[in-house]
Protein backbone atom coordinates (compact mmCIF):
# COMPACT_ATOMS: atom_id res chain seq x y z
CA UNK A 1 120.19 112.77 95.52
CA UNK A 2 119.63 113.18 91.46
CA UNK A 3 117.58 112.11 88.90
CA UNK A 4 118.28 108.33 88.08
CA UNK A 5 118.46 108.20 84.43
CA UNK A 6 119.83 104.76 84.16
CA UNK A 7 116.28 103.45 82.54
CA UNK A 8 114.58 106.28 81.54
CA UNK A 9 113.38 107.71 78.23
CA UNK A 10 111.61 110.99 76.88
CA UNK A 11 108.23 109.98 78.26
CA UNK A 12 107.32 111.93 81.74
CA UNK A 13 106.61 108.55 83.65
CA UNK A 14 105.28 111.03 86.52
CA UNK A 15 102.46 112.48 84.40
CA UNK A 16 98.83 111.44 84.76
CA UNK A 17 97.88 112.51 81.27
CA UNK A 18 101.09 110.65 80.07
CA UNK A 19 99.18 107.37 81.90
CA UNK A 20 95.96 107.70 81.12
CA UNK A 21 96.66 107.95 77.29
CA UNK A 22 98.58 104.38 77.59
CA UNK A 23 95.94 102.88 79.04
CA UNK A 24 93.54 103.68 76.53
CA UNK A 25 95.55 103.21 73.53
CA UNK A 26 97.18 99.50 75.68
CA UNK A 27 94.34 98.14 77.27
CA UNK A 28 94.40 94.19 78.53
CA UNK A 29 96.91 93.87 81.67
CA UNK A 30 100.56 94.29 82.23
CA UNK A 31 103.16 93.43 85.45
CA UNK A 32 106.29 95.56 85.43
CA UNK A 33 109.65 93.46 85.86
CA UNK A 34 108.55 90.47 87.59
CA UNK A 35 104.94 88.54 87.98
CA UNK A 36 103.42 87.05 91.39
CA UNK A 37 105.03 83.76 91.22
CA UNK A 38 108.08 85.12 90.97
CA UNK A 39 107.61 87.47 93.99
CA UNK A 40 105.25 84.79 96.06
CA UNK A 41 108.45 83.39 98.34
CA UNK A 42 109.27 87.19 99.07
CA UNK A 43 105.50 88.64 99.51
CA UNK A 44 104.35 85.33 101.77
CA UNK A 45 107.68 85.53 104.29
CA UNK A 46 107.54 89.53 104.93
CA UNK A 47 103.59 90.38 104.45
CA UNK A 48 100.84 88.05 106.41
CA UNK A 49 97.97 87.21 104.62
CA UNK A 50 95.67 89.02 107.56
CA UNK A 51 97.75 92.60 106.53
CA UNK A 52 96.26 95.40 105.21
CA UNK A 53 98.01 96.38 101.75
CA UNK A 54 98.95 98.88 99.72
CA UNK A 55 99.63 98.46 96.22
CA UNK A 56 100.74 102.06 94.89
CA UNK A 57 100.89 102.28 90.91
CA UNK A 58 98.36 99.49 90.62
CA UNK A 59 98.72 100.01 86.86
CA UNK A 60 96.23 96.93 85.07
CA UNK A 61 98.37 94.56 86.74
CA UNK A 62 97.21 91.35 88.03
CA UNK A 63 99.44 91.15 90.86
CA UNK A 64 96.76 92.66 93.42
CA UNK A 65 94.26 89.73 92.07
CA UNK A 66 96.98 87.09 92.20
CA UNK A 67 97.65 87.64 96.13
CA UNK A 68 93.78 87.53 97.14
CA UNK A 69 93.87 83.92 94.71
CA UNK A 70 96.88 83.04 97.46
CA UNK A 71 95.04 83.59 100.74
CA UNK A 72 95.40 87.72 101.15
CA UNK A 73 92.51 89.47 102.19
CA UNK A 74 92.62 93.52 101.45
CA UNK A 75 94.54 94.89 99.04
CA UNK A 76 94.30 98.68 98.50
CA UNK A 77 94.97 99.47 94.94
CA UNK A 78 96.24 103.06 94.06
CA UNK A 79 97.23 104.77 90.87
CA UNK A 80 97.87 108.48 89.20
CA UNK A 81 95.51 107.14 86.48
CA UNK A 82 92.20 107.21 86.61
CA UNK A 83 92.06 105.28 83.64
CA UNK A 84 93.59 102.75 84.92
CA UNK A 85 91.35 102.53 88.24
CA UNK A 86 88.24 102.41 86.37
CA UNK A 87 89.41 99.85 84.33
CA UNK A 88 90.50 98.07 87.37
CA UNK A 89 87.11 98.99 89.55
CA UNK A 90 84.77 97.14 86.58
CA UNK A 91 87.01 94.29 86.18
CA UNK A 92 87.18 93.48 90.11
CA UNK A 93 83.89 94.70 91.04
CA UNK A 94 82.63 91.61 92.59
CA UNK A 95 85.98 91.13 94.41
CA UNK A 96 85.66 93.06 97.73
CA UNK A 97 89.30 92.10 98.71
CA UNK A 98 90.25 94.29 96.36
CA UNK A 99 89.54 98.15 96.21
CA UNK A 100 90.53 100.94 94.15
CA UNK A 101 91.23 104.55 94.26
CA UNK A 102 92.84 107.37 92.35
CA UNK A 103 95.95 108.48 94.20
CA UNK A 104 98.97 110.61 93.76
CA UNK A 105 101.53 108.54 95.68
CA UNK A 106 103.33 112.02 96.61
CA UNK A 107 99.84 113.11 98.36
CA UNK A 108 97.84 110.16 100.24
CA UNK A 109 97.21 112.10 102.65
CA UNK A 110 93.24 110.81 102.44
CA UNK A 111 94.64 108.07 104.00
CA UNK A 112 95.14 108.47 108.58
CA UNK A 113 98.75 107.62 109.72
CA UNK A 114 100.07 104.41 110.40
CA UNK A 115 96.84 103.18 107.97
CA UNK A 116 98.64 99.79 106.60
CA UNK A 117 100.83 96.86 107.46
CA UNK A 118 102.26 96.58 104.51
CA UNK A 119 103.21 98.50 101.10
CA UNK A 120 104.44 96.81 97.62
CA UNK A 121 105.84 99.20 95.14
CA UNK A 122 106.21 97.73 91.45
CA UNK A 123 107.73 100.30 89.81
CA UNK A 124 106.86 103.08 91.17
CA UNK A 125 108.79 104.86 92.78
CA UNK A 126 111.28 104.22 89.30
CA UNK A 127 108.47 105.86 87.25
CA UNK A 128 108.97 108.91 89.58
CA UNK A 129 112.98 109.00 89.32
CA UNK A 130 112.65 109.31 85.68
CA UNK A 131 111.01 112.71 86.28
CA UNK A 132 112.76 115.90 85.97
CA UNK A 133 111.72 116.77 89.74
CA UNK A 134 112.99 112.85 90.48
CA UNK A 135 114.61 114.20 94.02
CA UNK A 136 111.75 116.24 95.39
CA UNK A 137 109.20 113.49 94.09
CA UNK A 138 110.84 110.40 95.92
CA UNK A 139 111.14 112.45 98.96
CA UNK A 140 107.70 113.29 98.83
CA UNK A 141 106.42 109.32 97.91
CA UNK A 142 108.51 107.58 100.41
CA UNK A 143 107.78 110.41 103.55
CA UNK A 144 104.14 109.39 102.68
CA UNK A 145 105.07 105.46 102.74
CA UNK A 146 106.98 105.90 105.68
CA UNK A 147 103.91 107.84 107.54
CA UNK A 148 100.93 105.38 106.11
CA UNK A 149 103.46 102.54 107.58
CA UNK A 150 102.78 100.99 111.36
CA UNK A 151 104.93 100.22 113.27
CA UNK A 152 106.51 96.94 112.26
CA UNK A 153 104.79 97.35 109.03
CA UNK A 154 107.11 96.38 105.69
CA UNK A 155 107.66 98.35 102.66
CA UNK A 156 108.18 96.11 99.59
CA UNK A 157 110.27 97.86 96.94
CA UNK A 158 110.80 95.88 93.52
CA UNK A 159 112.70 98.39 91.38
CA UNK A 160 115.44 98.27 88.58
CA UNK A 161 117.84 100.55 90.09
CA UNK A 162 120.44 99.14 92.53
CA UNK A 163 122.20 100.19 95.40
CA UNK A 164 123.99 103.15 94.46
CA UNK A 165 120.44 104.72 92.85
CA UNK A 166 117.98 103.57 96.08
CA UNK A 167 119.69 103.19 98.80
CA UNK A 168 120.31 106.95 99.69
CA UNK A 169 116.60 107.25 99.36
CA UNK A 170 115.84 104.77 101.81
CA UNK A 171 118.46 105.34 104.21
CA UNK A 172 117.26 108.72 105.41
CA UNK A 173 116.85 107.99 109.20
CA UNK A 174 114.01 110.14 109.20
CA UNK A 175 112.26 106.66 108.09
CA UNK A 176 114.02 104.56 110.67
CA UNK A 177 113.77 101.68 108.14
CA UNK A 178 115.95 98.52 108.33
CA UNK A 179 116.28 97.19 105.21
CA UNK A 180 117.34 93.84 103.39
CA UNK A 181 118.30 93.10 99.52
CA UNK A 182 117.48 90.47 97.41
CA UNK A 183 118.30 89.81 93.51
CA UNK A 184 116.49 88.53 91.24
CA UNK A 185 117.07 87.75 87.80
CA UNK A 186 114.65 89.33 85.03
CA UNK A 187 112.07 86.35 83.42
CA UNK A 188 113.50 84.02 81.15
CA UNK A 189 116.96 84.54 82.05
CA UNK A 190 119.27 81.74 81.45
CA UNK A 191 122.58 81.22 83.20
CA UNK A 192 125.67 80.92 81.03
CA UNK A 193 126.27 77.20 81.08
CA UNK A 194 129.66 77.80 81.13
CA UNK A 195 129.78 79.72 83.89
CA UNK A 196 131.78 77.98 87.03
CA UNK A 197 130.36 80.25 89.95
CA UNK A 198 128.06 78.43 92.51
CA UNK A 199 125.11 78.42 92.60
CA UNK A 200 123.13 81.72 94.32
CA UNK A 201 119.85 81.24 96.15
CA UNK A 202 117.67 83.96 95.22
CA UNK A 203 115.86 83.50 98.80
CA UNK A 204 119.03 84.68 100.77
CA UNK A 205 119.36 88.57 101.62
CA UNK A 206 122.29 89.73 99.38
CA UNK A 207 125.19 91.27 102.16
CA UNK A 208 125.77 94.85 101.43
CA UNK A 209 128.32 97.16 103.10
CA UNK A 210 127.30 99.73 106.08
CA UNK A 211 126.64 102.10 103.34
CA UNK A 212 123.72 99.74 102.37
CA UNK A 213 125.95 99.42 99.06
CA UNK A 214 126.85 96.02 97.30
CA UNK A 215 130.65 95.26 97.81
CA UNK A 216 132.83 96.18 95.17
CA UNK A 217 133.65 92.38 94.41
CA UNK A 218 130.11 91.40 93.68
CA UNK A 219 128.73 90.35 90.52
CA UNK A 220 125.64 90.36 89.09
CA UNK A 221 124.68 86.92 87.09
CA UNK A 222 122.35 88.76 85.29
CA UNK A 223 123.34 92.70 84.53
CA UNK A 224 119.46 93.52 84.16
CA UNK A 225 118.38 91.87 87.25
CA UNK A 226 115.50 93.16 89.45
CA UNK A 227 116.18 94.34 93.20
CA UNK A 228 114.28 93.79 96.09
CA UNK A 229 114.53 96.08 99.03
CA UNK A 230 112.69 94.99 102.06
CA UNK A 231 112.14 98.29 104.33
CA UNK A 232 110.66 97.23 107.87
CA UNK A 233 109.81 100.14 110.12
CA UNK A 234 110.81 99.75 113.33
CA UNK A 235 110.62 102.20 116.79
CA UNK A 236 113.64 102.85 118.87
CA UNK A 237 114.06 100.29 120.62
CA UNK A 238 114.19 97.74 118.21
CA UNK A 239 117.87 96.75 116.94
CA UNK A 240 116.92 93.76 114.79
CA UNK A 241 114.60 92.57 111.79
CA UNK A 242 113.00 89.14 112.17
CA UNK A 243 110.81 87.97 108.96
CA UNK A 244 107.55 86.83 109.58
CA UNK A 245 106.55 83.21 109.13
């Protein structure tokens, strides 16, 4: 496993400091890569509306807020800054759905095992491969998701890298994770009208190879889309993943 460079820049996306100062200087809200709507047909078939969720690297986005306006009723909200929770705390204060705390995702261990149904990760755990410790830092972040997981429970991963970059960190039986892809293409992307391929429902779990890879003959429509690995825990004796409805 290596440091995924593919996206990153000189700024130390794992660094508190390096957060709190954008917050301050940013303000207002932001949602990396996709917003709610866009993820709604994805969050409402894996993650009941009755689950306990945790949103790690809450950020100022208004994703958390969006899901409690579409029926869910307790989102945890984590983050590295506590800039960013504070900000988040006042704004949301009369929303009890919705809670905040200020969490290294590598260390939650305030939270009991097996604590949550479900976990969405927006980012995340990319912020963390664009560290110079990338390897030791996803290990550490997805043991913890993987522990604060019950059985059952779904881990929601919405990431830029693809296959070749995630996968091996999510394979790691260790987990026991079964896990589906989806693509999505980034907002405001426009298909080539010329183009004479049929037409791909986002909604349908992309086939991959045993490896977890995409096949060698598949194309992207969109070279900058947005992947979506579903991670379901299961115990040994399951041997299949059936979506909730």
């Amino acid at each position: 496993m290596y440091r995924d460079t593919s996206s990153c820049n000189t700024y130390n996306y794992g660094d508190a400091l390096y957060w709190d100062a954008r917050y301050i200087q940013e303000g207002g809200s932001f949602d990396w890569y996709q917003r709610y709507s866009a993820l709604r047909p994805f969050v409402r078939k894996y993650i009941r509306p009755s689950s306990r969720v945790l949103m790690v690297g809450c950020g100022n986005a208004v994703m958390s807020e969006d899901m409690i306006k579409d029926g869910y009723e307790d989102i945890m909200n984590i983050d590295i800054s506590s800039v960013a929770i504070e900000m988040m705390r006042r704004k949301y204060e009369y929303i009890p759905q919705l809670k905040y705390m200020q969490m290294d995702v590598r260390d939650m261990s305030f939270f009991p095992d097996e604590s949550f149904d479900s976990i969405i990760d927006k980012g995340t755990l990319d912020s963390l491969m664009c560290g110079t410790d990338a390897p030791i830092s996803a290990t550490q972040m997805l043991g913890e998701v993987s522990r604060l997981l019950k059985p059952g429970g779904v881990y929601m991963l919405i990431t830029y890298g693809d296959p070749s970059v995630r996968m091996p960190h999510l394979i790691r039986p260790v987990y026991n994770w079964k896990t589906l892809l989806y693509i999505i293409p980034r907002p405001g992307f426009e298909k080539d009208e010329g183009c004479s391929s049929a037409k791909k429902s986002y909604l349908e779990p992309v086939p991959t190879t045993e490896n977890g890879l995409l096949p060698p003959s598949f194309v992207l429509e969109d070279p900058d889309s947005h992947f979506i690995y579903v991670c379901r825990k299961t115990d040994e004796t399951e041997l299949i993943f059936t979506p909730t409805h």
